[in-house]
Protein backbone atom coordinates (compact mmCIF):
# COMPACT_ATOMS: atom_id res chain seq x y z
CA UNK A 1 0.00 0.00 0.00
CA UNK A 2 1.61 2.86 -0.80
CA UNK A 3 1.75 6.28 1.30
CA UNK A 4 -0.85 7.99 -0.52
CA UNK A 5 -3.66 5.44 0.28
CA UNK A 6 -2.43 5.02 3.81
CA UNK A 7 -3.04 8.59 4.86
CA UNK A 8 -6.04 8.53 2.90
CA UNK A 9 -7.25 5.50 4.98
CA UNK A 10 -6.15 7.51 7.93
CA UNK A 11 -7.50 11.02 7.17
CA UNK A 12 -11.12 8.78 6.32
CA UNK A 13 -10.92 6.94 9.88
CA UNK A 14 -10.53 10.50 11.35
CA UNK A 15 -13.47 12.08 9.27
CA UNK A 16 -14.88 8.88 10.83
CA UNK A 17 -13.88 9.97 14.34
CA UNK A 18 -15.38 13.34 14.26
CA UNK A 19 -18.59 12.25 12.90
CA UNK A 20 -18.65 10.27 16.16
CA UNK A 21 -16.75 13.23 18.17
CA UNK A 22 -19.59 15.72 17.01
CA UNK A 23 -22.73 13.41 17.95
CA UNK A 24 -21.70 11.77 21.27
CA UNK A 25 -19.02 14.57 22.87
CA UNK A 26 -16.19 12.68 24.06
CA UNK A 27 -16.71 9.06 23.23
CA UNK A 28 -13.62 6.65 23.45
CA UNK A 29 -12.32 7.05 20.54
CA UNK A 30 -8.46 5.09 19.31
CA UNK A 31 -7.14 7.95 17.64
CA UNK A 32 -7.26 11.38 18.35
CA UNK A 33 -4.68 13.33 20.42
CA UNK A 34 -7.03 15.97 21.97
CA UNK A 35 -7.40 17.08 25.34
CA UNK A 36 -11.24 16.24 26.76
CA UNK A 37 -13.33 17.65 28.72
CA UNK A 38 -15.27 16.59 31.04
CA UNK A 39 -19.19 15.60 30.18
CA UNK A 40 -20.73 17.31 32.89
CA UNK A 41 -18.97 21.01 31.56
CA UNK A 42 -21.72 22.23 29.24
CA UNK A 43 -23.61 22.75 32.31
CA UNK A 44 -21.44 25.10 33.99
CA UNK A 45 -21.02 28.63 32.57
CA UNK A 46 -17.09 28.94 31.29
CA UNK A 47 -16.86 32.22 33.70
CA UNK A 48 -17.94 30.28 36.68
CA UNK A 49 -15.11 28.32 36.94
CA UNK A 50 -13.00 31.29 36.59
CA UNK A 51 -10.57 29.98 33.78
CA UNK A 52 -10.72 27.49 30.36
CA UNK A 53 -13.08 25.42 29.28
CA UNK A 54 -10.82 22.12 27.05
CA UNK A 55 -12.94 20.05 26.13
CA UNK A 56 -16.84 20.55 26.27
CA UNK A 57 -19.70 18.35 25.43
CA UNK A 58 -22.18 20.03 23.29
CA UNK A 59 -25.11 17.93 25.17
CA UNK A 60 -24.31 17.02 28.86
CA UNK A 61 -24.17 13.31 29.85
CA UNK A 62 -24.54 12.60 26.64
CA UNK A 63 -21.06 10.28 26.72
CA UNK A 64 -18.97 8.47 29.05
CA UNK A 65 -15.83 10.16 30.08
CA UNK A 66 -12.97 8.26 29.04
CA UNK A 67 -9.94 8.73 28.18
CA UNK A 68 -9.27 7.18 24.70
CA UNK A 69 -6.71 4.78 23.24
CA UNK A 70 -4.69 6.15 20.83
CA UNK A 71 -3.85 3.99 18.03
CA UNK A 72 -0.61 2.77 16.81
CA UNK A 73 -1.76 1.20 13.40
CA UNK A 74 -3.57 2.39 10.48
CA UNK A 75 -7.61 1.67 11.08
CA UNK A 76 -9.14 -1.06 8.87
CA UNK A 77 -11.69 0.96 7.11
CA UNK A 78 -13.32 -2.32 5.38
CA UNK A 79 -13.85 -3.51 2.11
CA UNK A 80 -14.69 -0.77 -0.31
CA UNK A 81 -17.19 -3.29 -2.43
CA UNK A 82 -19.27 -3.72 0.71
CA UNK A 83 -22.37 -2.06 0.27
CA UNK A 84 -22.71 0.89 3.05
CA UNK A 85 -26.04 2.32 4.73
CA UNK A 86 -27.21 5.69 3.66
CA UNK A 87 -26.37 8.08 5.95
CA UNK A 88 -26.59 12.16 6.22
CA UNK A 89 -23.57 13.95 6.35
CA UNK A 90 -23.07 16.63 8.60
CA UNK A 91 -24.09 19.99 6.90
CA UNK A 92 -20.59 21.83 6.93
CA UNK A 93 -19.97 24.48 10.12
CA UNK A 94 -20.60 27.89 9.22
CA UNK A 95 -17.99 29.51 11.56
CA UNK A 96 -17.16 33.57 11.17
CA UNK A 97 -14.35 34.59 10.58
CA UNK A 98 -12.28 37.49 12.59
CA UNK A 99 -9.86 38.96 10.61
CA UNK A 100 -7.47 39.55 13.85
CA UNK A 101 -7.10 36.00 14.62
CA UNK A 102 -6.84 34.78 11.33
CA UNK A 103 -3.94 34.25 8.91
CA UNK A 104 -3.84 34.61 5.00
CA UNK A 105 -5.75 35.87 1.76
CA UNK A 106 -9.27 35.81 3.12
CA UNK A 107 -10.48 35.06 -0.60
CA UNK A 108 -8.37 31.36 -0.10
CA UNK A 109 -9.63 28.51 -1.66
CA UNK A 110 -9.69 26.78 1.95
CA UNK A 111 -10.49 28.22 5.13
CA UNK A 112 -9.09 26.10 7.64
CA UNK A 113 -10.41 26.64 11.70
CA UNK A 114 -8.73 26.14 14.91
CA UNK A 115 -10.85 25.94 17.98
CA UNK A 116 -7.95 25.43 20.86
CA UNK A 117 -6.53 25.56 24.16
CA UNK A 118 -3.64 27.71 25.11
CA UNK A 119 -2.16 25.04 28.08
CA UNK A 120 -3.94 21.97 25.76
CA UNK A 121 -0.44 19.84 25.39
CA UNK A 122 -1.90 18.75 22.34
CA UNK A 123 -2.79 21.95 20.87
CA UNK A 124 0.91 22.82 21.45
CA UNK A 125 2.02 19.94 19.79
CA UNK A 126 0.00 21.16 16.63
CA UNK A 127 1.71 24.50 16.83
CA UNK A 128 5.20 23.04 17.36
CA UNK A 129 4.66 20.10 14.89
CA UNK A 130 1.99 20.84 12.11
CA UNK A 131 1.42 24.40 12.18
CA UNK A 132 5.16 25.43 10.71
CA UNK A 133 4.58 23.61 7.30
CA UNK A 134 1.14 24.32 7.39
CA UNK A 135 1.69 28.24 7.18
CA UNK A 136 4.88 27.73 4.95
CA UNK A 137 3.09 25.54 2.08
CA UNK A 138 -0.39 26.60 2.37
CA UNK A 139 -1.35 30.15 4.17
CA UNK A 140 1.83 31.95 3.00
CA UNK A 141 0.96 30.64 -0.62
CA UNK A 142 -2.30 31.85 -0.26
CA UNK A 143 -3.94 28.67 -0.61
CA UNK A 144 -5.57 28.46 2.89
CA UNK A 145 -6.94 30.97 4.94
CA UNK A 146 -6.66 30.31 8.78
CA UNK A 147 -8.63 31.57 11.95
CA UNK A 148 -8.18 30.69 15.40
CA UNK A 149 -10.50 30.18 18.01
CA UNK A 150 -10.97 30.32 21.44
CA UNK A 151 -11.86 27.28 23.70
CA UNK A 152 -10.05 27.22 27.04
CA UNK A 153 -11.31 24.41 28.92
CA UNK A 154 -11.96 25.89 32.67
CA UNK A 155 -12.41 22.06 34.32
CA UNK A 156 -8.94 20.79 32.86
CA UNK A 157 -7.09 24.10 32.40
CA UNK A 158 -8.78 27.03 34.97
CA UNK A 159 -6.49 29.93 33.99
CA UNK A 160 -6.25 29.56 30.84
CA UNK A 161 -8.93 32.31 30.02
CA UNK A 162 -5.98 34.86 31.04
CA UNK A 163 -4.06 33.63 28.13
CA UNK A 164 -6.37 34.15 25.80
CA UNK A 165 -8.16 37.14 26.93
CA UNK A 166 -4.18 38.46 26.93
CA UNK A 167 -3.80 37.66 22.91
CA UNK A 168 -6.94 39.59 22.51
CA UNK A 169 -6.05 42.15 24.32
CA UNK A 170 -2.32 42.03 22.67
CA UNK A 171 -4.41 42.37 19.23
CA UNK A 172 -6.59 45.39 19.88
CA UNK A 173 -3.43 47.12 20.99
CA UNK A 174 -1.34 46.32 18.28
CA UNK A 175 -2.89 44.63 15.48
CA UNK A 176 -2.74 41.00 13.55
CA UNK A 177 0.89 40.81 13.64
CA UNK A 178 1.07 41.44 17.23
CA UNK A 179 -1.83 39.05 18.22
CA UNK A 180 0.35 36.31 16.60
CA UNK A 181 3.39 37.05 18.39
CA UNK A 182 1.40 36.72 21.39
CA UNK A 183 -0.06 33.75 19.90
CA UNK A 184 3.26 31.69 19.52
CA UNK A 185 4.50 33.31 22.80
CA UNK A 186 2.61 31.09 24.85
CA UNK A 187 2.43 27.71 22.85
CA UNK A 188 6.48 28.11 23.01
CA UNK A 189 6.77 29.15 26.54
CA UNK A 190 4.02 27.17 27.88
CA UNK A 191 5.41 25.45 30.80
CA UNK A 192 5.85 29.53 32.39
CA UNK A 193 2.24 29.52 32.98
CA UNK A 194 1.76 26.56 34.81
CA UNK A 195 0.58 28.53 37.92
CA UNK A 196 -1.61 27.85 40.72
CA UNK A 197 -3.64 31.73 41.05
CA UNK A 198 -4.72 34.23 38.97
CA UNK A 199 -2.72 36.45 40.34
CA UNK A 200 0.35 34.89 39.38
CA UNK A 201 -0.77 34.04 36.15
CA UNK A 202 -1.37 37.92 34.95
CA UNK A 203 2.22 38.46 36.67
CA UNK A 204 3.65 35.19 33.96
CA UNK A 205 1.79 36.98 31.23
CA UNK A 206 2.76 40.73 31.82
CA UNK A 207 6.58 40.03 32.14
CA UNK A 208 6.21 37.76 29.07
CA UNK A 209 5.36 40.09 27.10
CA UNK A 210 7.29 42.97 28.26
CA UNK A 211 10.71 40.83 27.71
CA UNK A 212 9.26 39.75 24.00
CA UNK A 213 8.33 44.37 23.52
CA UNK A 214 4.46 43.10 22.98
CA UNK A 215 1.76 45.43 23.91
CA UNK A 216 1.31 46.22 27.49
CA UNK A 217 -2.23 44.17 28.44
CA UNK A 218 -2.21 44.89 32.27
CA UNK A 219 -5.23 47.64 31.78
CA UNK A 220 -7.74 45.23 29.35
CA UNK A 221 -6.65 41.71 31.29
CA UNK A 222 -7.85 43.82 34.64
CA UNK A 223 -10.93 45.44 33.17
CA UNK A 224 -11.88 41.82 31.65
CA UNK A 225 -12.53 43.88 27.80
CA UNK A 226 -12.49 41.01 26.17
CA UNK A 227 -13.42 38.34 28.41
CA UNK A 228 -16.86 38.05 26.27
CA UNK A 229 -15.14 37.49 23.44
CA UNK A 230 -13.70 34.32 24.78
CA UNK A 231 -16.73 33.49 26.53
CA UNK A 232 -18.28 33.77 22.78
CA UNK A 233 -15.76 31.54 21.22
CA UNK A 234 -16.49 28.68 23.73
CA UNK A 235 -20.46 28.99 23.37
CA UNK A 236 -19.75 29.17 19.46
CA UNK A 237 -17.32 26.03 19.93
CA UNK A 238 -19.78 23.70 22.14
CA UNK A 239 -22.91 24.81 19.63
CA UNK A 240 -20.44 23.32 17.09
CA UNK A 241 -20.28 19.97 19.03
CA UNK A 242 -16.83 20.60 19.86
CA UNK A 243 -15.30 18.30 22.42
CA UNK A 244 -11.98 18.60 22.52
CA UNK A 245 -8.84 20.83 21.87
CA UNK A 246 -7.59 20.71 19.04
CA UNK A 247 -10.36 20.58 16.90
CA UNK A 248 -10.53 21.80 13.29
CA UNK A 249 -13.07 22.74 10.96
CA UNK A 250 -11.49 22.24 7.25
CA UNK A 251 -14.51 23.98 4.67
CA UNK A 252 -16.73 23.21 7.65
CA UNK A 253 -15.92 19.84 8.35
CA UNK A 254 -14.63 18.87 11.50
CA UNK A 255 -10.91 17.14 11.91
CA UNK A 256 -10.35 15.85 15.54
CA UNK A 257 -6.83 15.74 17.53
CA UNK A 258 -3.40 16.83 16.89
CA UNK A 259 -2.70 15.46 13.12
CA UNK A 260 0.48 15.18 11.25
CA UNK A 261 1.41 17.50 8.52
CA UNK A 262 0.07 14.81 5.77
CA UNK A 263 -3.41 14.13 7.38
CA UNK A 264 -3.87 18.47 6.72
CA UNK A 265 -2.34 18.03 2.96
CA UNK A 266 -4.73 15.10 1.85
CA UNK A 267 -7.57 17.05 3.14
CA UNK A 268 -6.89 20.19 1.72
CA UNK A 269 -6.39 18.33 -1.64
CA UNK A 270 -9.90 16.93 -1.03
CA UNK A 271 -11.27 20.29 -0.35
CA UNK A 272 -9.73 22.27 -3.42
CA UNK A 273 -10.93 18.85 -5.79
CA UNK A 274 -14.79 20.02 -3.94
CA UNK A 275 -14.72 16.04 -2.44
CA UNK A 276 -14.97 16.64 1.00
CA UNK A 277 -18.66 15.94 1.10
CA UNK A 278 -18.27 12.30 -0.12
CA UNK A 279 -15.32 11.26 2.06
CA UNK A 280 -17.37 12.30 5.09
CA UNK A 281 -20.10 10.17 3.68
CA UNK A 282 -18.01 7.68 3.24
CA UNK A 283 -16.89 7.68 6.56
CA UNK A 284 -20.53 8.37 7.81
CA UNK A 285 -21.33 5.38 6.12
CA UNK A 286 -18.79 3.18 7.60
CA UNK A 287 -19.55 4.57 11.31
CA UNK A 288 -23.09 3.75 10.81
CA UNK A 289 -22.30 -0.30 9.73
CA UNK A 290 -19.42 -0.35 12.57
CA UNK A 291 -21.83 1.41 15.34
CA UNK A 292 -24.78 -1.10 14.22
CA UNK A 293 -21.51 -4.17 14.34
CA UNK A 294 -20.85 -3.09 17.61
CA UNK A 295 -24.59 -2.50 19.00
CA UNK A 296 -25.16 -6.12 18.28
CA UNK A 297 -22.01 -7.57 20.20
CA UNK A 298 -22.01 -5.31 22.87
CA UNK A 299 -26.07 -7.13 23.48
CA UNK A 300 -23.80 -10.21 24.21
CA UNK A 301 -21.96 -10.76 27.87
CA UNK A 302 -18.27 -10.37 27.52
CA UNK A 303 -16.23 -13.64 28.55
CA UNK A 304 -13.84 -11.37 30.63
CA UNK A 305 -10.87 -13.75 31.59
CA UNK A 306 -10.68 -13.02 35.37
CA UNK A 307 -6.83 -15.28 35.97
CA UNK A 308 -5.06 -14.67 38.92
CA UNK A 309 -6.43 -10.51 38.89
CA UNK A 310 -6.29 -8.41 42.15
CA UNK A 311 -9.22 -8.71 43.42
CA UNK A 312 -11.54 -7.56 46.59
CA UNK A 313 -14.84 -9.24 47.89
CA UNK A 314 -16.31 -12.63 48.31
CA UNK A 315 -15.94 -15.10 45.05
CA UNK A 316 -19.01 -16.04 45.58
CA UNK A 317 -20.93 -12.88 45.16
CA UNK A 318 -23.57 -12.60 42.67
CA UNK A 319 -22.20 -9.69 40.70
CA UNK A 320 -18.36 -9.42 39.36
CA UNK A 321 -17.37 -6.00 38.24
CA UNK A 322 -14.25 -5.98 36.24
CA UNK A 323 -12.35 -2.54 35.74
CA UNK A 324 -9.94 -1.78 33.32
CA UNK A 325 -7.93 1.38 34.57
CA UNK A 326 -5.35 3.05 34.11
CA UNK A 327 -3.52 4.98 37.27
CA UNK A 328 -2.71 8.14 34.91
CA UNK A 329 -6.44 8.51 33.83
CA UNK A 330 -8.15 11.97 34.93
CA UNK A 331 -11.44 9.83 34.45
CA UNK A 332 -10.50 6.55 36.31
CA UNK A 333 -9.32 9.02 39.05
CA UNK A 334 -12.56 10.36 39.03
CA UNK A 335 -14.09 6.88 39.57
CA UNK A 336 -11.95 6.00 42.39
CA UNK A 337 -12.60 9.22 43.92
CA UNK A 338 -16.51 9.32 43.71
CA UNK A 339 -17.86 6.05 42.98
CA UNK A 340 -15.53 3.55 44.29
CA UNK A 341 -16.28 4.33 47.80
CA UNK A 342 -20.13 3.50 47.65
CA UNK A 343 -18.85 0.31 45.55
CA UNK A 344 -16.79 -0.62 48.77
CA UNK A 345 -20.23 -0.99 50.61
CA UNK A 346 -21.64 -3.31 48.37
CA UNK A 347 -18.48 -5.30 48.18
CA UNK A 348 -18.29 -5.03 51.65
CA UNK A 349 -21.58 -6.95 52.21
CA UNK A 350 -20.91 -9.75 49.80
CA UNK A 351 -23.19 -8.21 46.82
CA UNK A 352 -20.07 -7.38 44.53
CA UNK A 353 -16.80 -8.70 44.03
CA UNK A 354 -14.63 -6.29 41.77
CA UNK A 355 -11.02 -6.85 39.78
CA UNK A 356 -8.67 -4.31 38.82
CA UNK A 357 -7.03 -4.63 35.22
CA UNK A 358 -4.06 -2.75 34.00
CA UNK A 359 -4.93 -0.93 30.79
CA UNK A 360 -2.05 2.27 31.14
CA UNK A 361 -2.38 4.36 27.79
CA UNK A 362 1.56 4.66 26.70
CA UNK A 363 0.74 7.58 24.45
CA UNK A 364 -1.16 10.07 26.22
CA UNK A 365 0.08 9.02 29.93
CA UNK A 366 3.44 7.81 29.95
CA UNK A 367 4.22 7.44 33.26
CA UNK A 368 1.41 5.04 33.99
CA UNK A 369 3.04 2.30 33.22
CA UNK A 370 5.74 2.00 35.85
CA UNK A 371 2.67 3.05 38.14
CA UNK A 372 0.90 -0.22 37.21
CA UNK A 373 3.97 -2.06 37.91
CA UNK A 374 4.36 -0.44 41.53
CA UNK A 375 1.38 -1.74 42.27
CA UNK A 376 1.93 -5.07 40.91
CA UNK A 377 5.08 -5.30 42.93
CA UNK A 378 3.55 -4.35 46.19
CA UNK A 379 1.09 -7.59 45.03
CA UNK A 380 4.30 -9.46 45.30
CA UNK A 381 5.93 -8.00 48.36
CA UNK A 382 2.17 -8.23 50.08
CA UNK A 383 -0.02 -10.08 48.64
CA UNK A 384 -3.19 -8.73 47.91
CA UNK A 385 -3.98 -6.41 50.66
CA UNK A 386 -0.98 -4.59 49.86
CA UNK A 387 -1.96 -4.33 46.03
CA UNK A 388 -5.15 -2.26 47.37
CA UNK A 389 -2.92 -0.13 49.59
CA UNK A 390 -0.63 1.06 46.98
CA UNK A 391 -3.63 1.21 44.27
CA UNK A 392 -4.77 3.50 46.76
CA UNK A 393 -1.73 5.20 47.38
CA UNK A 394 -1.12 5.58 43.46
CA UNK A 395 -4.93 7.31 42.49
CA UNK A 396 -4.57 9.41 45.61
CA UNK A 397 -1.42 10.82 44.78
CA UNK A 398 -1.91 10.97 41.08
CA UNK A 399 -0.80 14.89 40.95
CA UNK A 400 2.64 14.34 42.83
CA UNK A 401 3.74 11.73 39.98
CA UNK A 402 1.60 11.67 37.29
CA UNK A 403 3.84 14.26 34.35
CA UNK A 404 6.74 14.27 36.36
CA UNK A 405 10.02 12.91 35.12
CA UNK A 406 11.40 12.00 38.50
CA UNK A 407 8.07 9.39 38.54
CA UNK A 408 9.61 5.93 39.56
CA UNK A 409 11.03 7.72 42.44
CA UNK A 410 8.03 8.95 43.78
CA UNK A 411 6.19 5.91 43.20
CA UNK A 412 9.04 4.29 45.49
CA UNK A 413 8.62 6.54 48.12
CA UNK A 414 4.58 5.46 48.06
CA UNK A 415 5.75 2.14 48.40
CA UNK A 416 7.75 3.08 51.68
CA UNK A 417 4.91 5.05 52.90
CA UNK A 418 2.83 1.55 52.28
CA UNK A 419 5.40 -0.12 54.42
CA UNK A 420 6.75 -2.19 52.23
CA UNK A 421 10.06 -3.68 52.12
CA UNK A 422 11.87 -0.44 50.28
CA UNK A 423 15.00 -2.40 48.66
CA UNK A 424 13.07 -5.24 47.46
CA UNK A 425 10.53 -2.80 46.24
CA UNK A 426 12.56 -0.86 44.64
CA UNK A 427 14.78 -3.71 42.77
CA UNK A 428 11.10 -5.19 41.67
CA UNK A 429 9.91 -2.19 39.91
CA UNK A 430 13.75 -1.63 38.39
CA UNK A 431 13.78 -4.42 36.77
CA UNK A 432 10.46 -3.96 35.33
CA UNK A 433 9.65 -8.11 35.46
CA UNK A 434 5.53 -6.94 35.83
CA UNK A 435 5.97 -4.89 32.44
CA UNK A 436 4.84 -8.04 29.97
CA UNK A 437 1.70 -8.66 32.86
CA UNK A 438 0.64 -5.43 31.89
CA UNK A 439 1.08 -5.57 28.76
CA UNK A 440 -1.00 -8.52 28.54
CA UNK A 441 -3.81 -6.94 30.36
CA UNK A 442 -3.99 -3.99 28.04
CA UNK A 443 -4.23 -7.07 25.01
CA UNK A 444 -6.80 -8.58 26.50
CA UNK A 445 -8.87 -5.56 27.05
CA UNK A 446 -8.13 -4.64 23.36
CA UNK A 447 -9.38 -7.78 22.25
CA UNK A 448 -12.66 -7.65 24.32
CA UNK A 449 -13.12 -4.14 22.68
CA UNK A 450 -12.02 -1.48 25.28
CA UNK A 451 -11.10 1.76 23.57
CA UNK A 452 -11.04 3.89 26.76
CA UNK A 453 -10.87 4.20 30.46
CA UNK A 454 -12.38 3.33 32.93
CA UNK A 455 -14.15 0.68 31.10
CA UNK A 456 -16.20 -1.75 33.42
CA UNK A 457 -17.64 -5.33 32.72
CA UNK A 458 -20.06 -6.20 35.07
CA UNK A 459 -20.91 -9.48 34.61
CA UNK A 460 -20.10 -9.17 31.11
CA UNK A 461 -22.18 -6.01 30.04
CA UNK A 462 -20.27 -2.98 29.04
CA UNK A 463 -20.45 -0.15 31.07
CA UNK A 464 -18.24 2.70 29.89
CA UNK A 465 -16.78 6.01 31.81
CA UNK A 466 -16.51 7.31 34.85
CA UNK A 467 -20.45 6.88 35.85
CA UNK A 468 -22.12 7.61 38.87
CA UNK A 469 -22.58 5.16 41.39
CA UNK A 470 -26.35 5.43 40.40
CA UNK A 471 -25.73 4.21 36.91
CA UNK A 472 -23.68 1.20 38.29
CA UNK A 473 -26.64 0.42 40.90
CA UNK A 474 -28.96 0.50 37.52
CA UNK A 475 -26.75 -2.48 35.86
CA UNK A 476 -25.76 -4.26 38.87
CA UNK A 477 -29.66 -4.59 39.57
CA UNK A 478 -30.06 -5.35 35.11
CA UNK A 479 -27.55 -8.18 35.62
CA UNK A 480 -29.57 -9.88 38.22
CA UNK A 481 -32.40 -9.93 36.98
């Protein structure tokens, strides 16, 4: 197969992603690198929460919230003989257009829109990685015309309003070319406004600017001018069915997730060509047989292998919920947090016995792998009461170790606040012997279908997300009936 037809399989599994993206808000998807936000953020006004908004579901509840699998391997898109439903294709976004956010001949050929997140990682990774050949093949060449939008995500990233009300305010003062200065100012000196108070985080942006001689904001930041117009671009973004940073509207149509270079090119050839329309009904079409595929399986109990698993509660309990987690996951975090503990009641009383999986997510949290081997060593060291204590120990202190590069030690020092045995700890989790156990758990929770976590089997139904403890009282009563 040559290169071509790979990235056109790829760019039609994406269209095929943000068909999904745009009617369920952020489903577990295998191949987008986005930032998501929570489900539960369309109810709460962006101002509220006093910052950014990431990732916003256009419809709340609507999806689990997961964080999804990226994948490492093209998508099979299917045979192309196979006859396809007939589906509609989303009628293209009619976004406007501000002139001082935008880049290029406004009369382009193809408009190209960015709805983003100033401290998104993966929105910086677009700037860093896609953006530079982007502008120097198709906006300079006046073959694309490019706006950005606003869509901090206040749940994920709550002060990241400041940075964007700051480019506005940087553009009123001085213009286009000063906006984007200010623009690339903060996707290249990100990790400078990883604060913890407002305060602070006006302080970042003012001396930012003053060492790069950009416009002095400190008047329009404190007098919020333009805080409505960020407000605006985050109402305009969830009305979109935007749910997640970076997302991007090529002639309308929606492209999900930091993409390389080549997934933009084959796009924008399909847009100049006019053939957007039938690629995303293509892709509509193959959504709609794979959703109906996996409608009928998912009607079917799962044979979850349970093995030698950690698990809590009586083996003889009517109900078996099997997690797969991973340790990293803002979402399984969530579950532990909320849920978990009303869980411990009924597992408590015999009703529920409940196994933990490993399913870390290399690409999007790559520290949770040695996590899931902590724990599996503390398993060894203590058996299984130990495993809980340092699961525990791991969701609890997810913050302290979770991004940080000096993450095996801190997961050691977990283990000696466990009790454990520190040297034999610490040469167990060195030597990495549990790292092809995970691995095998994440396998077998591919192979049983799991494209995100938390994803829960409870006695072989599917339950996806971090759900209320409600929801799992709903199917825990379903499965015993």
């Amino acid at each position: 197969m040559n290169q071509r037809s790979i990235t056109c399989l790829r760019l039609l599994f994406l269209l095929l992603l943000a068909i999904l993206v745009v009617a369920c808000g952020p489903a577990a998807d295998p191949a987008r690198d986005t930032t998501a936000v929570p489900a539960d953020a369309a109810q709460q006004p962006p101002v509220a929460e006093g910052g950014s908004a990431t990732e916003v579901t256009a419809t709340a509840g609507v999806a689990p919230e997961t964080t999804p699998v990226a994948a490492d391997r093209e998508p099979e898109t299917g045979d192309p003989a196979v006859a396809l439903p007939e589906v509609a294709v989303p009628t293209p976004a009619a976004i406007d257009a501000r002139p001082l956010t935008a880049l290029g001949d406004p009369e382009a050929p193809v408009t190209i829109v960015e709805y983003s997140d100033y401290q998104c990682p993966f929105c910086q990774r677009h700037f860093q990685q896609t953006m530079p050949q982007l502008l120097e093949d198709y906006i300079e060449s006046g073959r694309v015309y490019y706006v950005f939008k606003d869509f901090p995500i206040a749940n994920l990233h709550p002060l990241a309003y400041r940075l964007h009300e700051a480019a506005l305010c940087a553009g009123n003062a001085g213009g286009n070319d000063a906006y984007w200065e200010t623009h690339d100012l903060f996707f290249d000196t990100a990790g400078q406004f990883q604060v913890d108070d407002e305060a602070t985080m006006d302080e970042a942006i003012l001396g930012a600017l003053a060492n790069a001689d950009l416009p002095d904001v400190e008047q329009c930041l404190q007098a919020g001018t333009v805080a409505g117009e960020v407000e605006a671009g985050v109402a305009e973004g969830q009305r979109l069915g935007v749910s997640g940073t970076p997302t991007f509207y090529i002639e309308g149509y929606p492209i999900v997730g930091a993409q390389p270079f080549e997934t933009f090119e084959y796009a924008i050839s399909l847009a100049e060509a006019g053939e957007l329309e039938e690629t995303f009904r293509r892709a509509a079409q193959q959504e709609a047989a794979t959703r109906a595929t996996a409608t009928a399986q998912a009607a079917q109990p799962a044979d979850v292998p349970l093995g030698d698993a950690p698990a809590k509660g009586s083996p003889d309990a009517p109900v078996t919920i099997v997690e797969y987690s991973d340790f990293q996951c803002p979402f399984c975090l969530r579950h532990f947090q909320q849920t978990m503990p009303q869980l411990e009641a009924l597992i408590g009383a015999g009703q529920v016995r409940y196994i933990f999986k490993d399913f870390p997510i290399a690409r999007t949290h790559p520290q949770a792998q040695k996590a899931h081997e902590a724990a599996r060593c503390a398993r060894e060291l203590g058996g299984d009461d130990a495993y809980w204590q340092m699961h525990d120990l791991i969701f609890a202190n997810q913050d302290t170790w979770a991004g940080n590069p000096e993450h095996v030690a801190v997961l050691k020092s977990l283990a000696a606040e466990s009790g454990l045995d520190q040297e034999t700890f610490d040469t167990c989790l060195d030597s990495g012997r549990y790292a092809g156990a995970v691995a095998a758990d994440v396998s077998e929770g591919q192979n049983l279908g799991v494209s995100g976590t938390p994803t829960f089997f409870i006695n072989g139904q599917r339950l996806v997300g971090a759900q209320p403890f409600a929801v799992f009282q709903q199917a825990i009563e379903q499965v015993q009936e």
